[in-house]
PDB file of N, CA and C in Angstrom:
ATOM      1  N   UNK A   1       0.848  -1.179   0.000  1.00  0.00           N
ATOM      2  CA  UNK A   1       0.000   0.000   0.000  1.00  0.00           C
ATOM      3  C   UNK A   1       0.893   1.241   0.000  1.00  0.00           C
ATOM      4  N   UNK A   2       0.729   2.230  -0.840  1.00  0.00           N
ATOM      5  CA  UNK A   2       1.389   3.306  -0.796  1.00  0.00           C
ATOM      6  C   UNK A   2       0.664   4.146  -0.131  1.00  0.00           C
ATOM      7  N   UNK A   3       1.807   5.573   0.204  1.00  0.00           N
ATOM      8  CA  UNK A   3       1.140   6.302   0.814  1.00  0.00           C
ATOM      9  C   UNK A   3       0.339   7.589  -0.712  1.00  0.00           C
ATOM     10  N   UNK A   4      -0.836   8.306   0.189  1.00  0.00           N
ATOM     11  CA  UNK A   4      -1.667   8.786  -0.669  1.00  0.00           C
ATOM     12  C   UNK A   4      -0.840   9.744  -1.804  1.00  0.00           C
ATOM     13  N   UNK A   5       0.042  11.005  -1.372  1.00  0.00           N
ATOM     14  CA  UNK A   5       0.527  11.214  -2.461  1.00  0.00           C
ATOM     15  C   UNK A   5       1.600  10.399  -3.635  1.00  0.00           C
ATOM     16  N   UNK A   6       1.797   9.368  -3.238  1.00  0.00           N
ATOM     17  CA  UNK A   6       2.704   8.699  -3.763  1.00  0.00           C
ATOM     18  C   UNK A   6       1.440   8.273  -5.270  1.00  0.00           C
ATOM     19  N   UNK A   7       0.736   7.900  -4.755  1.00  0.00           N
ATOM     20  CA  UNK A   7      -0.720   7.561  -5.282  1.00  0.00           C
ATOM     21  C   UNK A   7      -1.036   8.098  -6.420  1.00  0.00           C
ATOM     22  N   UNK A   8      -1.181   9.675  -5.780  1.00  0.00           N
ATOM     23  CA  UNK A   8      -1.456  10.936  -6.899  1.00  0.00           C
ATOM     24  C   UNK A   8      -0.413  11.136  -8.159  1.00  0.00           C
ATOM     25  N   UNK A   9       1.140  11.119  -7.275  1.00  0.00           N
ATOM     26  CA  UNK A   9       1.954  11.145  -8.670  1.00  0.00           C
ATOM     27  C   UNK A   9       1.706  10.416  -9.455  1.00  0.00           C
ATOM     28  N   UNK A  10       1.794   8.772  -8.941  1.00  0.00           N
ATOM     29  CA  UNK A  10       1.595   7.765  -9.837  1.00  0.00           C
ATOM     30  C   UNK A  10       0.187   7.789 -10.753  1.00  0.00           C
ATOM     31  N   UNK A  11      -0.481   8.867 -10.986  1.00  0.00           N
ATOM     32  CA  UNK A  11      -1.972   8.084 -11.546  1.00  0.00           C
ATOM     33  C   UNK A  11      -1.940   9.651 -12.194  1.00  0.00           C
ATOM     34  N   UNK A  12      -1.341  10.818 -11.778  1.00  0.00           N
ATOM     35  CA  UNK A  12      -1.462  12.319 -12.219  1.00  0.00           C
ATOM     36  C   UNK A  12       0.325  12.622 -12.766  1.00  0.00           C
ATOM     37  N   UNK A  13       1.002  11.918 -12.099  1.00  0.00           N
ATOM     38  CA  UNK A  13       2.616  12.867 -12.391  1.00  0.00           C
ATOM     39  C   UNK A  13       2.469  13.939 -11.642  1.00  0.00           C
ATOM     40  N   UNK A  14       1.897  14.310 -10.882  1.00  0.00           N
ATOM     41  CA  UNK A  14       2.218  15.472 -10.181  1.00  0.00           C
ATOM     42  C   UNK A  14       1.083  15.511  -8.646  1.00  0.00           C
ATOM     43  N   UNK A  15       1.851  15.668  -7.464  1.00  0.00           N
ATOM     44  CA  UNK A  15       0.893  15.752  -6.521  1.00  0.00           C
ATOM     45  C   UNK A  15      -0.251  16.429  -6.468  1.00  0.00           C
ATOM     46  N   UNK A  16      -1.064  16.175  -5.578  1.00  0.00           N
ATOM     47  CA  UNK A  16      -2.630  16.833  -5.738  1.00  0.00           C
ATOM     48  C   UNK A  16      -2.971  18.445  -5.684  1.00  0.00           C
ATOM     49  N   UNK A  17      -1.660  18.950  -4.371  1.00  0.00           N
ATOM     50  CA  UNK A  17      -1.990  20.084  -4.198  1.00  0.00           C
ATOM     51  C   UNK A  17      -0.830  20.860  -4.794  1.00  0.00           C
ATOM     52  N   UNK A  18       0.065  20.497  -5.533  1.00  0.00           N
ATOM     53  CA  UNK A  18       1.100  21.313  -6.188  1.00  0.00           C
ATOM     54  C   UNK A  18       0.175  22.534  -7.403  1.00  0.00           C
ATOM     55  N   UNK A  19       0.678  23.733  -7.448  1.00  0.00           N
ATOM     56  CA  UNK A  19       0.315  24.704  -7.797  1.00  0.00           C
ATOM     57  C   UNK A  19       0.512  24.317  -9.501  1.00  0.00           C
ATOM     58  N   UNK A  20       0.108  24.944 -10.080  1.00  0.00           N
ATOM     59  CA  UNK A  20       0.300  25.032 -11.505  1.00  0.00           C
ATOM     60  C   UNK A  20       1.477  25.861 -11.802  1.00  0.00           C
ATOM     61  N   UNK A  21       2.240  25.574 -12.716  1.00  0.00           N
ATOM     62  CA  UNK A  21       3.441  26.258 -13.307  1.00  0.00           C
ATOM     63  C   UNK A  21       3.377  26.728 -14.193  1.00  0.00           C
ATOM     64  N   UNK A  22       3.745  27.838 -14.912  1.00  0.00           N
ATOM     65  CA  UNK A  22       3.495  28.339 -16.293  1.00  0.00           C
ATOM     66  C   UNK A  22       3.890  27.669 -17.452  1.00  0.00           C
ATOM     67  N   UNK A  23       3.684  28.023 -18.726  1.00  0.00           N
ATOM     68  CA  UNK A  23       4.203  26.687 -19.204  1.00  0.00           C
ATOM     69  C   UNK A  23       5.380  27.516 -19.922  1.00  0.00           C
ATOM     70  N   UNK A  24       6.384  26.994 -19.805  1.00  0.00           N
ATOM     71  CA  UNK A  24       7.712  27.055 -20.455  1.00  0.00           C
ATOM     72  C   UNK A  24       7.493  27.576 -22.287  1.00  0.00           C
ATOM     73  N   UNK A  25       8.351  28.845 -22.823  1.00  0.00           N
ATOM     74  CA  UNK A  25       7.219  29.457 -24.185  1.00  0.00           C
ATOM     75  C   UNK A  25       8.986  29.730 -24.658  1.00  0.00           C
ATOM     76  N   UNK A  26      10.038  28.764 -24.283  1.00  0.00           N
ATOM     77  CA  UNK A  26      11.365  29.148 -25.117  1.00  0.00           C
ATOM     78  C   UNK A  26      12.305  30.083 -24.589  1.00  0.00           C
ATOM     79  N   UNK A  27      13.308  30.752 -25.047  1.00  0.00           N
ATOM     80  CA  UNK A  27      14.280  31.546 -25.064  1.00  0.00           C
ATOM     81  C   UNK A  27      14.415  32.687 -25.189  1.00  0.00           C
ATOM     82  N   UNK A  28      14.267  33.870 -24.553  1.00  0.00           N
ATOM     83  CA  UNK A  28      14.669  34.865 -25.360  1.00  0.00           C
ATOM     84  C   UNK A  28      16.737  35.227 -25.886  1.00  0.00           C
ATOM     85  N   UNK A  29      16.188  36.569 -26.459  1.00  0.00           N
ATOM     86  CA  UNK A  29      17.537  37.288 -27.045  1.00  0.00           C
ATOM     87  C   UNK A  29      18.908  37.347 -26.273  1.00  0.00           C
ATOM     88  N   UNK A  30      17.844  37.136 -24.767  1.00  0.00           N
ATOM     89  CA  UNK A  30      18.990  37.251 -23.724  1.00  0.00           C
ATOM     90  C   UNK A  30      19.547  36.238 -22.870  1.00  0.00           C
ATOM     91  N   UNK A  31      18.818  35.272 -23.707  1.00  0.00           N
ATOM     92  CA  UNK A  31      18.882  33.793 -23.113  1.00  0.00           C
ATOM     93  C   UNK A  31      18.165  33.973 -22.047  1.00  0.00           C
ATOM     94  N   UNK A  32      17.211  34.114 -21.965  1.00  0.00           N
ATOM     95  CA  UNK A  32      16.295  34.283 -20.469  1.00  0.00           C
ATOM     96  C   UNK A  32      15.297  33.342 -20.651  1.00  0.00           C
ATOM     97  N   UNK A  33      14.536  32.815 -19.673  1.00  0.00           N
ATOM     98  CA  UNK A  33      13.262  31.566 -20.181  1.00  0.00           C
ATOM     99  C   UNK A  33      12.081  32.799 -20.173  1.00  0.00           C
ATOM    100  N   UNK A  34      11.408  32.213 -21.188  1.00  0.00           N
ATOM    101  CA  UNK A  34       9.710  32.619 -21.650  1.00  0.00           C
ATOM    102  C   UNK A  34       8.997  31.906 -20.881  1.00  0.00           C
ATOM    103  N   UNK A  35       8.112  32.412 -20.299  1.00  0.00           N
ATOM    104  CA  UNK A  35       6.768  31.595 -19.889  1.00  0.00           C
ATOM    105  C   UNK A  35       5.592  32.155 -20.528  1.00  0.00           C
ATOM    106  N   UNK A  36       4.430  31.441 -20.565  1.00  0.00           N
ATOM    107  CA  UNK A  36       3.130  31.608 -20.961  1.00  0.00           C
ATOM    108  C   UNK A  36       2.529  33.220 -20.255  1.00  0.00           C
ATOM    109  N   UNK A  37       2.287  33.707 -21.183  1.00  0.00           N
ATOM    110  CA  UNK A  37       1.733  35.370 -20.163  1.00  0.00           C
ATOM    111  C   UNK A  37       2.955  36.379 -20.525  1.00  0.00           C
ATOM    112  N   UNK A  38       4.225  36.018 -20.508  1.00  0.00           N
ATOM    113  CA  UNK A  38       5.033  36.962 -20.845  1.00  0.00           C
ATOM    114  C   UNK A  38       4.759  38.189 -21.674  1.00  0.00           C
ATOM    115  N   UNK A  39       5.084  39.076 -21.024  1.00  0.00           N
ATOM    116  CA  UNK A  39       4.757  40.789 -22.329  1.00  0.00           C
ATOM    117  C   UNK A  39       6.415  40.219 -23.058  1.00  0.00           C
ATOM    118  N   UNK A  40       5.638  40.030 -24.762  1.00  0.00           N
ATOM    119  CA  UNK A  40       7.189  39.648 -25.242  1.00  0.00           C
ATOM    120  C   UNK A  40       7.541  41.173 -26.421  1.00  0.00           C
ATOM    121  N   UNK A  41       8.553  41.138 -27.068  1.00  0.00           N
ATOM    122  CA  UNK A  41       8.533  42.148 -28.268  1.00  0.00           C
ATOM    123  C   UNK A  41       9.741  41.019 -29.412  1.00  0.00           C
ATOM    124  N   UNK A  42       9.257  41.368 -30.896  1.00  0.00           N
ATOM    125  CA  UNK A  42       9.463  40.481 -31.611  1.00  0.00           C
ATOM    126  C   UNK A  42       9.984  41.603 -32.656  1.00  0.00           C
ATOM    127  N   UNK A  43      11.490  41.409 -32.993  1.00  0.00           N
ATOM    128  CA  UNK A  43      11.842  42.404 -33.942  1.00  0.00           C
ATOM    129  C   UNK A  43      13.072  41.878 -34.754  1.00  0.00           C
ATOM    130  N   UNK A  44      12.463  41.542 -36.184  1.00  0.00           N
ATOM    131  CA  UNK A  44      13.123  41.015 -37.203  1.00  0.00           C
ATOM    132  C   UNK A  44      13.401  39.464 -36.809  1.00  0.00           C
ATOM    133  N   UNK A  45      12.456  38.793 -36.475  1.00  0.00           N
ATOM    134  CA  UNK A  45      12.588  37.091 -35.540  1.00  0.00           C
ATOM    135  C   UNK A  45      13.256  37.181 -34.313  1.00  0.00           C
ATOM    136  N   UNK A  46      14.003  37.956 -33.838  1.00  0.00           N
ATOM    137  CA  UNK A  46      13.945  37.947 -32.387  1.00  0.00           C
ATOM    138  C   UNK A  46      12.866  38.196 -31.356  1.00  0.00           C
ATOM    139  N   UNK A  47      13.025  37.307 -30.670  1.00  0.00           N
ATOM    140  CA  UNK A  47      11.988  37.691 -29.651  1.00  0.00           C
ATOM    141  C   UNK A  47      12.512  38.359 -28.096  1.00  0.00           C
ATOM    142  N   UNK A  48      12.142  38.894 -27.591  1.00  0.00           N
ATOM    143  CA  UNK A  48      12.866  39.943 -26.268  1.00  0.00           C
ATOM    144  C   UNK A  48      11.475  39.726 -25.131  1.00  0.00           C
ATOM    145  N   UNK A  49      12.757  39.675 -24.230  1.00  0.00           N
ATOM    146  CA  UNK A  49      11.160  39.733 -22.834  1.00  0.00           C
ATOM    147  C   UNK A  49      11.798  41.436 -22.679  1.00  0.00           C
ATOM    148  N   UNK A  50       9.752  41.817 -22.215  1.00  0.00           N
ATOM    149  CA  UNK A  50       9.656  43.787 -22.553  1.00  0.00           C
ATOM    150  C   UNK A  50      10.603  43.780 -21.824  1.00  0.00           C
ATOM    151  N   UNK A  51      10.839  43.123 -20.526  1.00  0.00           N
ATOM    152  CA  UNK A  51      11.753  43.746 -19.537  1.00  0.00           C
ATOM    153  C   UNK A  51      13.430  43.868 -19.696  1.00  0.00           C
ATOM    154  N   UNK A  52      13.979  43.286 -20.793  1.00  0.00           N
ATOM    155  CA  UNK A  52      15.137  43.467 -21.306  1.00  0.00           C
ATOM    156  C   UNK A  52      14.813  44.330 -22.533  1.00  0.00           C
ATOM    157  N   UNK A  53      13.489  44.737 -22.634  1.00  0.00           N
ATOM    158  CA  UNK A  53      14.103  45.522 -24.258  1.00  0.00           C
ATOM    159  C   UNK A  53      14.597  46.561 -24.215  1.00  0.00           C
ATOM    160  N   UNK A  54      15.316  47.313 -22.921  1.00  0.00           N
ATOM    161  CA  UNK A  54      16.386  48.382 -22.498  1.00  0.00           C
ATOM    162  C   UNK A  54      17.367  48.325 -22.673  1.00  0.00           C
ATOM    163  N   UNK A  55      17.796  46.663 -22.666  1.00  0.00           N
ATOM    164  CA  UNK A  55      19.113  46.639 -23.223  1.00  0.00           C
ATOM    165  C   UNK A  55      19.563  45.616 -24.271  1.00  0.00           C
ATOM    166  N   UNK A  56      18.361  45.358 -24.825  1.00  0.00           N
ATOM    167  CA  UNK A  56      18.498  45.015 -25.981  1.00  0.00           C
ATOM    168  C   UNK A  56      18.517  46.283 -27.196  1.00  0.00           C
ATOM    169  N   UNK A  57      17.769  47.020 -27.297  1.00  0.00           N
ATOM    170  CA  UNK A  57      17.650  48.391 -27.886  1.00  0.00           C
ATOM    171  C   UNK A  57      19.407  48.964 -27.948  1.00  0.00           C
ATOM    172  N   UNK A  58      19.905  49.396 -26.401  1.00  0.00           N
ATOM    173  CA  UNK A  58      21.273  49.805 -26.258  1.00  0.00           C
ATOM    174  C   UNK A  58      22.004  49.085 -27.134  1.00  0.00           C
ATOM    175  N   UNK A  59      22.379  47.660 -26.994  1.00  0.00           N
ATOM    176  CA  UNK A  59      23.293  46.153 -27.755  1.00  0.00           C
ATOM    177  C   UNK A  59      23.226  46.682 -29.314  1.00  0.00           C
ATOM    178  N   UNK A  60      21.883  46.198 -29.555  1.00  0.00           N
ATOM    179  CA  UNK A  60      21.500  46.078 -31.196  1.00  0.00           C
ATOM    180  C   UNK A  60      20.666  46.815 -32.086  1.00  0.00           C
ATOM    181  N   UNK A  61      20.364  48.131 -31.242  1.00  0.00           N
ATOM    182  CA  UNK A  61      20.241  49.383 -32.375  1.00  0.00           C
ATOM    183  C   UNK A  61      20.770  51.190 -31.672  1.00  0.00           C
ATOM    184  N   UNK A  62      21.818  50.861 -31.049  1.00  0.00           N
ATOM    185  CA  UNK A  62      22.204  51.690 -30.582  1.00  0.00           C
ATOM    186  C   UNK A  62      21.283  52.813 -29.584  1.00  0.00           C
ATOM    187  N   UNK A  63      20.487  52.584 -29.146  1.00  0.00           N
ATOM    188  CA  UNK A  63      19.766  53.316 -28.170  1.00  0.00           C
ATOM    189  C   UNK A  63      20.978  53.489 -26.749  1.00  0.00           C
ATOM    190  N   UNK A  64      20.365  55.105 -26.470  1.00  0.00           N
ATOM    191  CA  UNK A  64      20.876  55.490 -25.225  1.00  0.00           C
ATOM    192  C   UNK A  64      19.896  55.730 -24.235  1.00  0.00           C
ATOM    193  N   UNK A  65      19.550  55.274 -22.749  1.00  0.00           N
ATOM    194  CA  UNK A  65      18.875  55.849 -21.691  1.00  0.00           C
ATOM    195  C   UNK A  65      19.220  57.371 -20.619  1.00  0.00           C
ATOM    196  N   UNK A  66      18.913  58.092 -20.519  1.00  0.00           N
ATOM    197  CA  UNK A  66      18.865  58.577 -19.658  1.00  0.00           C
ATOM    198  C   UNK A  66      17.682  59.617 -18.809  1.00  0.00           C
ATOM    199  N   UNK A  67      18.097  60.528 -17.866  1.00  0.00           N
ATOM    200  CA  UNK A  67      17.449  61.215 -17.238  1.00  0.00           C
ATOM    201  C   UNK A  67      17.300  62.882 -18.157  1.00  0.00           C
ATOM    202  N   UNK A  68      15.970  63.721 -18.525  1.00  0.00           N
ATOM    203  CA  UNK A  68      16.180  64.939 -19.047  1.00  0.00           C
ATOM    204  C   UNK A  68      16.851  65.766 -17.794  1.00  0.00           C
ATOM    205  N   UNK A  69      17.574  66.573 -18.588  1.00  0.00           N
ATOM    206  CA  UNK A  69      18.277  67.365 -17.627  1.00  0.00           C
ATOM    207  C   UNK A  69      17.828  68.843 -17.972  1.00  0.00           C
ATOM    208  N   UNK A  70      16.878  68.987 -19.559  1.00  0.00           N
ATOM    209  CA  UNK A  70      16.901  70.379 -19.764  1.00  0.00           C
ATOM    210  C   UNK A  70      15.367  70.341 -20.293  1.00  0.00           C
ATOM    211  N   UNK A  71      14.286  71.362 -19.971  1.00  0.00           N
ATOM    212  CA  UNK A  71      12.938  71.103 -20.770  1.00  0.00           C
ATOM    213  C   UNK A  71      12.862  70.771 -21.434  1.00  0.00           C
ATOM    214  N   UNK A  72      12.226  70.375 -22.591  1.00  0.00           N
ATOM    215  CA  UNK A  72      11.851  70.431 -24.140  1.00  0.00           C
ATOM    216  C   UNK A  72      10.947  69.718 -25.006  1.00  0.00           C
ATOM    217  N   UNK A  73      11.105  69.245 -25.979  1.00  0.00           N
ATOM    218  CA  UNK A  73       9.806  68.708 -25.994  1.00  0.00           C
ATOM    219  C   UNK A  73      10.480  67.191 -27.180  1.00  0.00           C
ATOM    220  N   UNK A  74       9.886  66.173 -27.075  1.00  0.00           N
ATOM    221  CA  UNK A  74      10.262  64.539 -27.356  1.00  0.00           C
ATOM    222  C   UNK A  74       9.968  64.728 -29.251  1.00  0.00           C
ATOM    223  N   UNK A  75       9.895  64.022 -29.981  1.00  0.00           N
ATOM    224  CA  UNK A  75       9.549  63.039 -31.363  1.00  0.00           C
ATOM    225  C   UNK A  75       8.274  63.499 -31.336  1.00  0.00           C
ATOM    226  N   UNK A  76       7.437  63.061 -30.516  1.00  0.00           N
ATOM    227  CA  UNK A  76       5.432  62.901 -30.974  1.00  0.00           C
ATOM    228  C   UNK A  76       5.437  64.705 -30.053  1.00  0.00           C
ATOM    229  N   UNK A  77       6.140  65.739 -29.888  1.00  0.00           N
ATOM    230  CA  UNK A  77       5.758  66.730 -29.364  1.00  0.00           C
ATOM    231  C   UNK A  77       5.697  67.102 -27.927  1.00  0.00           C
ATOM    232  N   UNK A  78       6.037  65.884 -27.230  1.00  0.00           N
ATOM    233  CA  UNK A  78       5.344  66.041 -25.608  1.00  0.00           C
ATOM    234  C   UNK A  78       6.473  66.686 -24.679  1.00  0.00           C
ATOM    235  N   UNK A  79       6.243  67.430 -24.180  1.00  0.00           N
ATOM    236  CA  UNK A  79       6.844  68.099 -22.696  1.00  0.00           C
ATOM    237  C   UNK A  79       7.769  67.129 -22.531  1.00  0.00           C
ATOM    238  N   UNK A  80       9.141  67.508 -22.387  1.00  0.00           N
ATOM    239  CA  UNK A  80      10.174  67.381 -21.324  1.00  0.00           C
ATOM    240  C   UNK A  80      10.660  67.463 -20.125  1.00  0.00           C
ATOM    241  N   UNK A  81      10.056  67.302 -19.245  1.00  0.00           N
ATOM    242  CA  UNK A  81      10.458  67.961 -17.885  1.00  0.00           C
ATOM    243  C   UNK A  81      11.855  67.192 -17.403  1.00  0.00           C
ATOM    244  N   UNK A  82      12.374  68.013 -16.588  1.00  0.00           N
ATOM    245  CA  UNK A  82      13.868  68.008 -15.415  1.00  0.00           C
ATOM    246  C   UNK A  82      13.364  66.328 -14.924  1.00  0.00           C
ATOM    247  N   UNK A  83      14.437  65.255 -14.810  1.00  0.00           N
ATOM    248  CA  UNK A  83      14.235  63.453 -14.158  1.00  0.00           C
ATOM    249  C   UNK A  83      13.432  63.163 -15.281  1.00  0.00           C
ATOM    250  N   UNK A  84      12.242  63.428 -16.267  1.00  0.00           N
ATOM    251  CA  UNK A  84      11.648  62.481 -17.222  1.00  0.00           C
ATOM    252  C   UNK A  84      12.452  61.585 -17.882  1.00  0.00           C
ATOM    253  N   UNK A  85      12.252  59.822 -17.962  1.00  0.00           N
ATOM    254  CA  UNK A  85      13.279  59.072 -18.140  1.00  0.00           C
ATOM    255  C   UNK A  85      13.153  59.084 -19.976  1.00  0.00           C
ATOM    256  N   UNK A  86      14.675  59.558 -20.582  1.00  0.00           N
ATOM    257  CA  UNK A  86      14.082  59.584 -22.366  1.00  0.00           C
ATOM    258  C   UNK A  86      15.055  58.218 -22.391  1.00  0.00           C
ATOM    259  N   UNK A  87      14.633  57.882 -24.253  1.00  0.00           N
ATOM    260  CA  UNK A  87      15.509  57.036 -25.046  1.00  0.00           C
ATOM    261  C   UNK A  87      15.668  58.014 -26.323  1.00  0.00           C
ATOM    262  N   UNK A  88      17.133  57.647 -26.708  1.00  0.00           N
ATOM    263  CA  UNK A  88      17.775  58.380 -27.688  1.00  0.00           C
ATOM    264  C   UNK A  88      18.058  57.552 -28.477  1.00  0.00           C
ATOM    265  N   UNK A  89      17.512  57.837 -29.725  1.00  0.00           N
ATOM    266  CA  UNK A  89      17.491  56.656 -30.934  1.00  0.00           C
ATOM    267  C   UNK A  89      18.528  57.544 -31.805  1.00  0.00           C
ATOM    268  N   UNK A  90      20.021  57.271 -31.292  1.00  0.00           N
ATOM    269  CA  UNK A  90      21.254  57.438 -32.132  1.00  0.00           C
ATOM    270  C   UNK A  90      20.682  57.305 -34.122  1.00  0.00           C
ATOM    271  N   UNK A  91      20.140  56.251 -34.137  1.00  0.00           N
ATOM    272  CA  UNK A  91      20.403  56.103 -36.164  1.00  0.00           C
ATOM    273  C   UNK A  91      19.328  56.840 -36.200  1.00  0.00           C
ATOM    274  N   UNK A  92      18.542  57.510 -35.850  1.00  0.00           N
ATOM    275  CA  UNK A  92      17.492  58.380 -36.376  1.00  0.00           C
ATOM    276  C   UNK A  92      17.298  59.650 -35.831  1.00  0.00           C
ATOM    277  N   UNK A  93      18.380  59.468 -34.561  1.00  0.00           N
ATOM    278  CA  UNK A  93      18.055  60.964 -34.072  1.00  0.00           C
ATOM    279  C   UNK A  93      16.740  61.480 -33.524  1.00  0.00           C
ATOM    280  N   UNK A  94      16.410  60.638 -33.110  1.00  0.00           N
ATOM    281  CA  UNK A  94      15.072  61.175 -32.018  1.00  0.00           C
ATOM    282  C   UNK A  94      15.147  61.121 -30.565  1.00  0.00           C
ATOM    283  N   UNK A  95      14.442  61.687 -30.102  1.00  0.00           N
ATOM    284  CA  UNK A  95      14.269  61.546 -27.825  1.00  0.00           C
ATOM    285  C   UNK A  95      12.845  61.332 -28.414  1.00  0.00           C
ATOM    286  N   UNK A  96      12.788  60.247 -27.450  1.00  0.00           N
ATOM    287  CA  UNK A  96      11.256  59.865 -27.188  1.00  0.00           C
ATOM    288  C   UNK A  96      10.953  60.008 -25.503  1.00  0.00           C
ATOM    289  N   UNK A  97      10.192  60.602 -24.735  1.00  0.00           N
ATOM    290  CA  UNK A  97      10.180  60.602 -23.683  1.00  0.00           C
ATOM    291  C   UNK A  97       9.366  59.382 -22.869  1.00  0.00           C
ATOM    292  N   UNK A  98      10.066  58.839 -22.259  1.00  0.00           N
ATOM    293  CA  UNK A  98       9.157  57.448 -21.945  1.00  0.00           C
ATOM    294  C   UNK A  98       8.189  57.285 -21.152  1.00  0.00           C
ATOM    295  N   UNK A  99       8.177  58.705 -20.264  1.00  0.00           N
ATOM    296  CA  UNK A  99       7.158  58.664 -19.365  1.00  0.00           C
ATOM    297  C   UNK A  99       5.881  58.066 -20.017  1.00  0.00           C
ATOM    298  N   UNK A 100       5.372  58.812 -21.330  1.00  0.00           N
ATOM    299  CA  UNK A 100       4.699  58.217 -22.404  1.00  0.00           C
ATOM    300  C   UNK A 100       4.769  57.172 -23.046  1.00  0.00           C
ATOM    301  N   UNK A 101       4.653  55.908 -22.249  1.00  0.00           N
ATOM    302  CA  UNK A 101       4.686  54.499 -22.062  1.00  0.00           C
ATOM    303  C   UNK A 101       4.220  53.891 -23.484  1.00  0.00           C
ATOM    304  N   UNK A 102       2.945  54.759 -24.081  1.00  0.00           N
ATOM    305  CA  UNK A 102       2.694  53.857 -25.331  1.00  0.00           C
ATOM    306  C   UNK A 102       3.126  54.937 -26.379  1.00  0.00           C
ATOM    307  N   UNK A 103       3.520  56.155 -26.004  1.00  0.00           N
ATOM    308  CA  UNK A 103       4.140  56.359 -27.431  1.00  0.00           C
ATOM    309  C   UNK A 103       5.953  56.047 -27.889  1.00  0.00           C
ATOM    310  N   UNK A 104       6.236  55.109 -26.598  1.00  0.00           N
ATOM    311  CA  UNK A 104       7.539  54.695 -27.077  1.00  0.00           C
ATOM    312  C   UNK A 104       7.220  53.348 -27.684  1.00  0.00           C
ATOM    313  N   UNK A 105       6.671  52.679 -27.544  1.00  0.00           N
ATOM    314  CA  UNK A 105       6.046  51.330 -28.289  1.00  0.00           C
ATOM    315  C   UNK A 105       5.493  51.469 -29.812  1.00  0.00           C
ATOM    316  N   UNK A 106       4.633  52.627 -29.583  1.00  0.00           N
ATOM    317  CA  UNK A 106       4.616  53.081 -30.830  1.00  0.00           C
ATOM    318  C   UNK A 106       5.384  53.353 -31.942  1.00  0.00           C
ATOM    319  N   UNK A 107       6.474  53.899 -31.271  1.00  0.00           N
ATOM    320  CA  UNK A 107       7.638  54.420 -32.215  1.00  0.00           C
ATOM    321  C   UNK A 107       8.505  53.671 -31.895  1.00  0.00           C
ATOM    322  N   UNK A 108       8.542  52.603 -31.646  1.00  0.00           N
ATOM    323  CA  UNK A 108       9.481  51.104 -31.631  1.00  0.00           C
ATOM    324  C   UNK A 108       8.587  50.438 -33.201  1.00  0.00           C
ATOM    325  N   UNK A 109       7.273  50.600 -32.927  1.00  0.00           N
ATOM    326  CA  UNK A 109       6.107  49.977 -33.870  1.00  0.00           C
ATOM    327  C   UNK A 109       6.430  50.189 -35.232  1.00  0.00           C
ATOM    328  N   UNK A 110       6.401  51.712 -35.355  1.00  0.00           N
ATOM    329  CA  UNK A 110       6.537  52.498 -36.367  1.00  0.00           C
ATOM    330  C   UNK A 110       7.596  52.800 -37.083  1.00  0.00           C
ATOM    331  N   UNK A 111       8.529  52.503 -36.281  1.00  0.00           N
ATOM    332  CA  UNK A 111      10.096  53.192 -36.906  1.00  0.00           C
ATOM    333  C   UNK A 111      10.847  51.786 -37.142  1.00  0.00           C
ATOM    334  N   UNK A 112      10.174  50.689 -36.160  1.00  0.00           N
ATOM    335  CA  UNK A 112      11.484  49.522 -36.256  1.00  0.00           C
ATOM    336  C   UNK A 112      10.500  48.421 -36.773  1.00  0.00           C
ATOM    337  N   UNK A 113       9.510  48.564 -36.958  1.00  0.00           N
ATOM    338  CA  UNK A 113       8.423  47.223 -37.128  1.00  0.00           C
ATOM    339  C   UNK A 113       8.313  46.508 -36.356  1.00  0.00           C
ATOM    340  N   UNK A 114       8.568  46.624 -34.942  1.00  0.00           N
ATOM    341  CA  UNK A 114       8.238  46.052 -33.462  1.00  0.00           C
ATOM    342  C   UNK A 114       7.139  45.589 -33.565  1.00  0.00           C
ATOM    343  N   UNK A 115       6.791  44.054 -32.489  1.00  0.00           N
ATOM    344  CA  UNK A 115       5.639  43.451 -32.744  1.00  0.00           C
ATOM    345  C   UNK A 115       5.581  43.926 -30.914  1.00  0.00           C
ATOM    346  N   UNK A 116       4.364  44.095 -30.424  1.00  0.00           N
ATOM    347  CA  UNK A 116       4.485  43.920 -28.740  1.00  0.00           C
ATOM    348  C   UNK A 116       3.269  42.839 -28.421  1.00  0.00           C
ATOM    349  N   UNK A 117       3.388  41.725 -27.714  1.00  0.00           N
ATOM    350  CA  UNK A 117       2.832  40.767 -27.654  1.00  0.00           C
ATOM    351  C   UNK A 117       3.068  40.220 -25.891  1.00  0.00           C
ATOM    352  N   UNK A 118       1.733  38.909 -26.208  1.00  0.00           N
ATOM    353  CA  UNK A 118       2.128  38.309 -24.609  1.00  0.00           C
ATOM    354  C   UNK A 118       2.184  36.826 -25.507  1.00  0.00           C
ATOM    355  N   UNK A 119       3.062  36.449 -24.594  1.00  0.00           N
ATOM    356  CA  UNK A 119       3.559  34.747 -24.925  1.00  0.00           C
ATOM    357  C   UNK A 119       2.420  33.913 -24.985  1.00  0.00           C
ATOM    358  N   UNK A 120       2.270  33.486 -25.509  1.00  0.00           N
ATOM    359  CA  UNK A 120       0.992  31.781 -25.721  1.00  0.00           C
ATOM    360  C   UNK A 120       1.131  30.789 -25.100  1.00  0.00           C
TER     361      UNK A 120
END
């Protein structure tokens, strides 16, 4: 007679009350694991988890981060203020100000053919 979870593996592979795991969705750019749900971005067959695409951008299309230090105004027009965090797109010569969360996606969209997606 076994004992009960022994039971469960044997008849499920996995005990009764073990949590669900995400399901494993591959590799990214940075060698990082994908899971199911991931916010991914997909540019020219690479795929990037969002949360490295800061320095994936820097690596492989020359983007710079920093803090504004002087007013002014971004690419789509918007206010600059003193700490607003920009990206500087060196081959095209733009500041995009990121505070404006979807108009830097946009102009990832627009300028690089960026896909922004969640993993399957």
């Amino acid at each position: 007679m076994n004992h009960p979870i022994v039971d469960q593996i044997m008849l499920t592979g996995y005990p009764k009350d073990m949590a669900a795991q995400p399901e494993f969705n591959g590799i990214d750019f940075m060698q990082c694991e994908i899971l199911t749900g991931d916010r991914i971005v997909i540019d020219e067959g690479e795929i990037i988890l969002a949360e490295h695409l800061d320095g994936y951008l820097q690596g492989e299309h020359e983007f710079q981060f920093f803090q504004g230090r002087y007013p002014g105004k971004d690419y789509y027009g918007n206010e600059i203020e003193i700490g607003d965090r920009l990206a500087y797109d060196s081959k095209k010569e733009n500041i995009i100000n990121m505070e404006w969360d979807d108009d830097f996606e946009a102009y990832l969209v627009t300028q690089y053919e960026m896909k922004f997606t969640i993993a399957e």
